[in-house]
PDB file of N, CA and C in Angstrom:
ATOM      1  N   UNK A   1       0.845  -1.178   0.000  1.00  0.00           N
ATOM      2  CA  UNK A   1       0.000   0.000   0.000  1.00  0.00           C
ATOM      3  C   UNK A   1       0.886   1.235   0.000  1.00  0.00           C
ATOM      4  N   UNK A   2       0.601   2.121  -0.989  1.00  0.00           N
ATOM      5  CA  UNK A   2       1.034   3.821  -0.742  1.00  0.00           C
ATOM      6  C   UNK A   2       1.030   4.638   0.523  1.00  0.00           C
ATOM      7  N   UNK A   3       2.015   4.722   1.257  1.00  0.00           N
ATOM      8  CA  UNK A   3       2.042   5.630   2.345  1.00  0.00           C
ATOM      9  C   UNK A   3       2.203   7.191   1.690  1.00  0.00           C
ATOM     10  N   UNK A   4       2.053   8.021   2.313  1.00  0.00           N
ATOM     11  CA  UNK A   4       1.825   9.381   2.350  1.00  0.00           C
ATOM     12  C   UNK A   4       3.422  10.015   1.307  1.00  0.00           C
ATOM     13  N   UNK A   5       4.351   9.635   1.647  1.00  0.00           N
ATOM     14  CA  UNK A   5       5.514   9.892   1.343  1.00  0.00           C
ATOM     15  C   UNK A   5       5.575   9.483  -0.085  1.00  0.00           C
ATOM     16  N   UNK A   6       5.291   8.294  -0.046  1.00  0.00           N
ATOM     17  CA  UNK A   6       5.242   7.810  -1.685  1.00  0.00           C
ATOM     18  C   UNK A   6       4.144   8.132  -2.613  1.00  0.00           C
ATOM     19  N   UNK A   7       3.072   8.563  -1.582  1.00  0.00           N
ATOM     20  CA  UNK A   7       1.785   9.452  -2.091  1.00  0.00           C
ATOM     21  C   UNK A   7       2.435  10.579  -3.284  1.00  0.00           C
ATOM     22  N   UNK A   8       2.859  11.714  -2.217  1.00  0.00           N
ATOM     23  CA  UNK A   8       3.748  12.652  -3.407  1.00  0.00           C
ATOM     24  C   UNK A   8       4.630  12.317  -4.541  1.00  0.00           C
ATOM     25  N   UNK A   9       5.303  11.144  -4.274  1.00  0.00           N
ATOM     26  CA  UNK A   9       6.045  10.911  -5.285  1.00  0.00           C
ATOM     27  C   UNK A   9       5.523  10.281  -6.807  1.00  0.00           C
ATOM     28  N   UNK A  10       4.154   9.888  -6.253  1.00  0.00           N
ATOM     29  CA  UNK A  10       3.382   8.930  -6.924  1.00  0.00           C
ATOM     30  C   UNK A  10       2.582   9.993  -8.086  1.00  0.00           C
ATOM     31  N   UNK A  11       1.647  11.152  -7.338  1.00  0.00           N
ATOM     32  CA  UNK A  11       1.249  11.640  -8.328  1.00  0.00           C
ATOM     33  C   UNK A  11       2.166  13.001  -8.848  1.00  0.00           C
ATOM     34  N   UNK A  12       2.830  13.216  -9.374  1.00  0.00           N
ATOM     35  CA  UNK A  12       4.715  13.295  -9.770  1.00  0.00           C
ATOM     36  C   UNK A  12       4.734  12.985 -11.070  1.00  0.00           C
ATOM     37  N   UNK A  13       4.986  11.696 -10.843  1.00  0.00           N
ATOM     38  CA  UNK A  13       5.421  11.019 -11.936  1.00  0.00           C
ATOM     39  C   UNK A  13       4.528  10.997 -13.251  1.00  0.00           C
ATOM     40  N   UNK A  14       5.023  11.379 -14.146  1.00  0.00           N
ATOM     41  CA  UNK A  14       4.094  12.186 -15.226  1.00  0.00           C
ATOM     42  C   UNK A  14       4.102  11.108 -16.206  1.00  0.00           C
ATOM     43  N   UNK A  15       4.607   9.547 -16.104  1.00  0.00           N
ATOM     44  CA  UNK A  15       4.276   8.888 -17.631  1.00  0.00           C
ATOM     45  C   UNK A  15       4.006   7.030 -16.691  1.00  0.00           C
ATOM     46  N   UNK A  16       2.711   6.542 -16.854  1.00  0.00           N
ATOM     47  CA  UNK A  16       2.513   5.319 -16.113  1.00  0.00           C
ATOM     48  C   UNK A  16       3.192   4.219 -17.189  1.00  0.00           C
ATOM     49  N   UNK A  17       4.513   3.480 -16.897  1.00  0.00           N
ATOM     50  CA  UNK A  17       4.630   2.483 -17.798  1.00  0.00           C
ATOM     51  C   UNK A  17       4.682   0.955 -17.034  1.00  0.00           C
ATOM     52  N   UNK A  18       3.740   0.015 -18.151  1.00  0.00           N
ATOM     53  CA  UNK A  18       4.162  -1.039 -17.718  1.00  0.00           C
ATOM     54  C   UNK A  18       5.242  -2.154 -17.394  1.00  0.00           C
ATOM     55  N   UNK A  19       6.161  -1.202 -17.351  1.00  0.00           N
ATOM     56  CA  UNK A  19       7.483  -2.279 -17.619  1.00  0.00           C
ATOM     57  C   UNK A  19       8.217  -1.488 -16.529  1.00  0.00           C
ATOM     58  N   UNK A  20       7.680  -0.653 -15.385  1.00  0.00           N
ATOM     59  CA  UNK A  20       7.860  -0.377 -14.863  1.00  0.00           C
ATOM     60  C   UNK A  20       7.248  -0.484 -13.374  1.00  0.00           C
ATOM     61  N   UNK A  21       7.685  -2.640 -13.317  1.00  0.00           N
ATOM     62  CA  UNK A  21       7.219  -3.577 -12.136  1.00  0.00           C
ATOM     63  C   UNK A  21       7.095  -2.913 -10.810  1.00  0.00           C
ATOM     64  N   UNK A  22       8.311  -2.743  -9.836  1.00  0.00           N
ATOM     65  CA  UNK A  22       8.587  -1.707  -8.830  1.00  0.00           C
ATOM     66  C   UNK A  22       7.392  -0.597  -8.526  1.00  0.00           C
ATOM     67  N   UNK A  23       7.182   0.189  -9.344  1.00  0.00           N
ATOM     68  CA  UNK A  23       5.954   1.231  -8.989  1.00  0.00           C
ATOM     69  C   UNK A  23       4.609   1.110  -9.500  1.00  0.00           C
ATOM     70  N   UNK A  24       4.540  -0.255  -9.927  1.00  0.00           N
ATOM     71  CA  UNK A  24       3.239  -0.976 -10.590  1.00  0.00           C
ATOM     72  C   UNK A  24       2.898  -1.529  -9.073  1.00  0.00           C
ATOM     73  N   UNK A  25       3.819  -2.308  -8.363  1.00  0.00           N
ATOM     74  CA  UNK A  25       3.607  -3.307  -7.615  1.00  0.00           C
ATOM     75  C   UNK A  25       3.018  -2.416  -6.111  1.00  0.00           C
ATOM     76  N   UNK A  26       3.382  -1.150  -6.020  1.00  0.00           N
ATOM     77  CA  UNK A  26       3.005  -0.453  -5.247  1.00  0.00           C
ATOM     78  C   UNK A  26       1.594  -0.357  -5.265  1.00  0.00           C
ATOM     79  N   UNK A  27       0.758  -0.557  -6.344  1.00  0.00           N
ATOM     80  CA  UNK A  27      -0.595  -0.702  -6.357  1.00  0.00           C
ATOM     81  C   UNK A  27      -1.034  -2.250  -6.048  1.00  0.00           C
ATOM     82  N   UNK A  28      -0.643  -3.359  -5.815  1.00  0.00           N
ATOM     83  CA  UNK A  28      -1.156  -4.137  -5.772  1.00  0.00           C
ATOM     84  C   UNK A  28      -1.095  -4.520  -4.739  1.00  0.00           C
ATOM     85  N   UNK A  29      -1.791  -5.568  -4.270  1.00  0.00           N
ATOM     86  CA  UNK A  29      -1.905  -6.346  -2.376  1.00  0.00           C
ATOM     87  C   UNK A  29      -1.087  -7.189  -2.330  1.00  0.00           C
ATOM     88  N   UNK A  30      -0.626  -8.322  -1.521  1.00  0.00           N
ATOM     89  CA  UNK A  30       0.255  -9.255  -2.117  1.00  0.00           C
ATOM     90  C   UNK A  30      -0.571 -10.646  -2.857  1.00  0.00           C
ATOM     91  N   UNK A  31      -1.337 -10.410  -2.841  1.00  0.00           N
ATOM     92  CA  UNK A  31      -2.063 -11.328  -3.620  1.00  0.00           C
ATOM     93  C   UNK A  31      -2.311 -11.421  -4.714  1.00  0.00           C
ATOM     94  N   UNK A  32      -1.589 -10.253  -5.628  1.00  0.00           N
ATOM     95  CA  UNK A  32      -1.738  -9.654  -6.963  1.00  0.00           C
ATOM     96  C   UNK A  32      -2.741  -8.912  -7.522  1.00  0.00           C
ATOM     97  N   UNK A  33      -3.868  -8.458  -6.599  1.00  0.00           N
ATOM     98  CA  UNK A  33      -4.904  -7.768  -6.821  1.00  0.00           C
ATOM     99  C   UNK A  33      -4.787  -6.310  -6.793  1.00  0.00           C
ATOM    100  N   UNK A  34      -5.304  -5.659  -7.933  1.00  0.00           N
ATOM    101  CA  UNK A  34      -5.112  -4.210  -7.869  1.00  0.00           C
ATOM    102  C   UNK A  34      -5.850  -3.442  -6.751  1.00  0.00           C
ATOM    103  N   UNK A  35      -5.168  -2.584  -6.061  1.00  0.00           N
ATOM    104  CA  UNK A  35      -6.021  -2.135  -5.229  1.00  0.00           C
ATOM    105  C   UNK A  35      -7.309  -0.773  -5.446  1.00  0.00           C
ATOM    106  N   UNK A  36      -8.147  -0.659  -4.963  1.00  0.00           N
ATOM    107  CA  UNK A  36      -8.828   0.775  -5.171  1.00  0.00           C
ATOM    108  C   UNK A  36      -8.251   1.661  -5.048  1.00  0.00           C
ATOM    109  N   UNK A  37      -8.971   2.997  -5.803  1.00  0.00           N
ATOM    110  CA  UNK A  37      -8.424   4.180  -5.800  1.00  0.00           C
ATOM    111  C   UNK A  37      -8.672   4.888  -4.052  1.00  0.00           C
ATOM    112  N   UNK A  38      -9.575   4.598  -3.546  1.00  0.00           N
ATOM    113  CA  UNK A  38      -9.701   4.683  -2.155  1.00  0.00           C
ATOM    114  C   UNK A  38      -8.464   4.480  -1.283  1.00  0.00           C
ATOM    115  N   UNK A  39      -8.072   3.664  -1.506  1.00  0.00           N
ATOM    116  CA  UNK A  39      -6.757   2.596  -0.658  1.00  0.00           C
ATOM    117  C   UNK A  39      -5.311   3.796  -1.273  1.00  0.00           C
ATOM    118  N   UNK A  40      -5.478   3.631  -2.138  1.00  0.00           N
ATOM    119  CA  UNK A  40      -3.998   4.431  -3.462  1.00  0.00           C
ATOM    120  C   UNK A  40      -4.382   6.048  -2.864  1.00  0.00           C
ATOM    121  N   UNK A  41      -4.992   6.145  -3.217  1.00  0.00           N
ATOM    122  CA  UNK A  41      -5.560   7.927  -3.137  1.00  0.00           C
ATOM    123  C   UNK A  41      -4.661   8.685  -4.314  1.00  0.00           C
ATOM    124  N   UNK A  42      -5.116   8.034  -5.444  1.00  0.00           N
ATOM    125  CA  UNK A  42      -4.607   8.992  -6.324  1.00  0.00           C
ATOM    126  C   UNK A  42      -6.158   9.384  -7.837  1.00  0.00           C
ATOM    127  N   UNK A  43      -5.904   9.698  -8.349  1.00  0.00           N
ATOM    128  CA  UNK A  43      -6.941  10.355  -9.162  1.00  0.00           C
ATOM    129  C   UNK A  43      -7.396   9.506  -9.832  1.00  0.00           C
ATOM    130  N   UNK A  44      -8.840   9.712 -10.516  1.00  0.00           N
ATOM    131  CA  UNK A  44      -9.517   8.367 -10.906  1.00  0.00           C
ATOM    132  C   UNK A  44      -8.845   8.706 -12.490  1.00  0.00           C
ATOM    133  N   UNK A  45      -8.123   9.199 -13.095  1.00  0.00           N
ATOM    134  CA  UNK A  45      -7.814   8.908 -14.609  1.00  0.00           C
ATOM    135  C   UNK A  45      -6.173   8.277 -14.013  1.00  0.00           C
ATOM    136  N   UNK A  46      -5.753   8.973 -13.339  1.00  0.00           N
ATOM    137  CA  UNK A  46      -4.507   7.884 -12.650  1.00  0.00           C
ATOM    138  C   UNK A  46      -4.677   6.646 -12.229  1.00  0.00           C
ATOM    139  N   UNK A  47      -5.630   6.112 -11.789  1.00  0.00           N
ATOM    140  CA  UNK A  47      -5.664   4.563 -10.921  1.00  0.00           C
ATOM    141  C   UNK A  47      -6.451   4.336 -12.605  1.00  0.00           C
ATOM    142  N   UNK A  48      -7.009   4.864 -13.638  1.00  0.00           N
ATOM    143  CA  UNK A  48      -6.991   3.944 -14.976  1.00  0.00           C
ATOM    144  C   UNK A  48      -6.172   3.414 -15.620  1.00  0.00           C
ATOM    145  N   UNK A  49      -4.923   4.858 -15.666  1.00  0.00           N
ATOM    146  CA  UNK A  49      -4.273   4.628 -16.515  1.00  0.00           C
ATOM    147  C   UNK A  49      -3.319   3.203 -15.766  1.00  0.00           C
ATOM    148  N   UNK A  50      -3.005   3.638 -14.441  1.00  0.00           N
ATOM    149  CA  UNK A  50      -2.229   2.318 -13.673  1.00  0.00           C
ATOM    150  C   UNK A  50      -2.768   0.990 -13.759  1.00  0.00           C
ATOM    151  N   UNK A  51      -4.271   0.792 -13.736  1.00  0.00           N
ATOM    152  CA  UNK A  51      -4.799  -0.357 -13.885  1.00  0.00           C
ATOM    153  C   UNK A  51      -4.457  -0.976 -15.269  1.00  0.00           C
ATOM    154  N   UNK A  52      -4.448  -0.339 -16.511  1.00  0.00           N
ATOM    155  CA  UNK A  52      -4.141  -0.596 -17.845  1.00  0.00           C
ATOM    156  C   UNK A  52      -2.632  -0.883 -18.210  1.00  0.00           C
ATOM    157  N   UNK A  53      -2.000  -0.246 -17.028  1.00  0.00           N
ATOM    158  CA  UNK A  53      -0.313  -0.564 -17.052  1.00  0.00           C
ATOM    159  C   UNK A  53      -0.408  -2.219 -16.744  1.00  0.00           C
ATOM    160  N   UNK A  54      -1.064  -2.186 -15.148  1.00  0.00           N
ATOM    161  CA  UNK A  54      -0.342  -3.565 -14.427  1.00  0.00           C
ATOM    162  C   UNK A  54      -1.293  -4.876 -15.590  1.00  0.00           C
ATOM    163  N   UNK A  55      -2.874  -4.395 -16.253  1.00  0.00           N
ATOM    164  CA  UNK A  55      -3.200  -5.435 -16.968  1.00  0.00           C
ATOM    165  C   UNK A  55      -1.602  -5.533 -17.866  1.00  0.00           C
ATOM    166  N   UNK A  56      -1.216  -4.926 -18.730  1.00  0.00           N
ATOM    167  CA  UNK A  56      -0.269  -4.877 -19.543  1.00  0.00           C
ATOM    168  C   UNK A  56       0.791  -5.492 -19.275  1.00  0.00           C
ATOM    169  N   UNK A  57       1.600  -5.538 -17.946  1.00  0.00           N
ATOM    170  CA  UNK A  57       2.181  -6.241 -17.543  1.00  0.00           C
ATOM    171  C   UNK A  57       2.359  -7.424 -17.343  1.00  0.00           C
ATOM    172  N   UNK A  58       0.690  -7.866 -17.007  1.00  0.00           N
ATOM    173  CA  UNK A  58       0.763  -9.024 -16.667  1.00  0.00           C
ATOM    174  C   UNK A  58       0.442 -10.040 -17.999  1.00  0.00           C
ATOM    175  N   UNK A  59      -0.086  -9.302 -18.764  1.00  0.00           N
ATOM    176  CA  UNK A  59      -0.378  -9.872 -20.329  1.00  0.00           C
ATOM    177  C   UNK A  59       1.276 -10.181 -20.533  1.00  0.00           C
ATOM    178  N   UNK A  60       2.373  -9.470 -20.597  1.00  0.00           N
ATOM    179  CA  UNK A  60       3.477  -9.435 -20.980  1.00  0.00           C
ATOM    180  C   UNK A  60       4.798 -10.329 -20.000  1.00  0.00           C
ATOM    181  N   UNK A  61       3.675 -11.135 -18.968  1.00  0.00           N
ATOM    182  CA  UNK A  61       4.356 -12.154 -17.608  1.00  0.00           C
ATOM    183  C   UNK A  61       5.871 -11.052 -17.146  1.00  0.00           C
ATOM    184  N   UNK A  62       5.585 -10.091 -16.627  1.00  0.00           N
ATOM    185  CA  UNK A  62       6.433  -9.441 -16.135  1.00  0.00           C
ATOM    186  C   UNK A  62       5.510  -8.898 -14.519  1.00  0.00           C
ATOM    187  N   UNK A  63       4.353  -9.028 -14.269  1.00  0.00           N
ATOM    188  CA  UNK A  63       3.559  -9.689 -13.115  1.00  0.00           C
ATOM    189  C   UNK A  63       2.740 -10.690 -12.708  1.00  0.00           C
ATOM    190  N   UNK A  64       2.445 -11.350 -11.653  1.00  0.00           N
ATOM    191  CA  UNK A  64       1.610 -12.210 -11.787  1.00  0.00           C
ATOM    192  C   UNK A  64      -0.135 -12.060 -12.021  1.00  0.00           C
ATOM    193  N   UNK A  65      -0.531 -13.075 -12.549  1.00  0.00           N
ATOM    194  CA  UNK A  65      -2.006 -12.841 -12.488  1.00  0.00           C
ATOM    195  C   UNK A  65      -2.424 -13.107 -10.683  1.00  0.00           C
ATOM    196  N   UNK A  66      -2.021 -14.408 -10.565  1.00  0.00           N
ATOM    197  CA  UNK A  66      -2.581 -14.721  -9.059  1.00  0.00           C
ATOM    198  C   UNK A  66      -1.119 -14.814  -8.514  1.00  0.00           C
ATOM    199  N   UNK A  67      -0.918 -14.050  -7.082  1.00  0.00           N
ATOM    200  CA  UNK A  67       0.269 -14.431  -6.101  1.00  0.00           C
ATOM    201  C   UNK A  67       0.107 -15.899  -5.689  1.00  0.00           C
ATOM    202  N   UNK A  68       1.023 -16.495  -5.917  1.00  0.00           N
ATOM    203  CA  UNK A  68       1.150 -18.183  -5.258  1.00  0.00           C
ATOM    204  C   UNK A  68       1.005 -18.631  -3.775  1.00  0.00           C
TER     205      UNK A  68
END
């Protein structure tokens, strides 16, 4: 989960890529589930565009679908 600190850093960052595991994974639980924008607290065209990253990712097995 996004703490406050990484909050700022998070909405910052001006280009969401999927190949960019590390700050993808910051959205997810450990179970591989994306989390809500509630939980993230970042903007609802931001938690789209991130959701469309980590699908992308995981289409591309550079995340998991289900944590083991």
């Amino acid at each position: 989960m996004a703490h406050q600190s990484e909050r700022e850093e998070i909405e910052h960052k001006k280009f969401v890529d999927y190949k960019d595991v590390q700050y993808l994974r910051m959205f997810m639980n450990p179970h591989a589930k994306i989390l809500s924008k509630k939980r993230t607290n970042v903007q609802a065209s931001r938690q789209r565009e991130i959701a469309l990253a980590i699908k992308r990712a995981r289409y591309m097995a550079l995340l998991p679908y289900l944590a083991a």
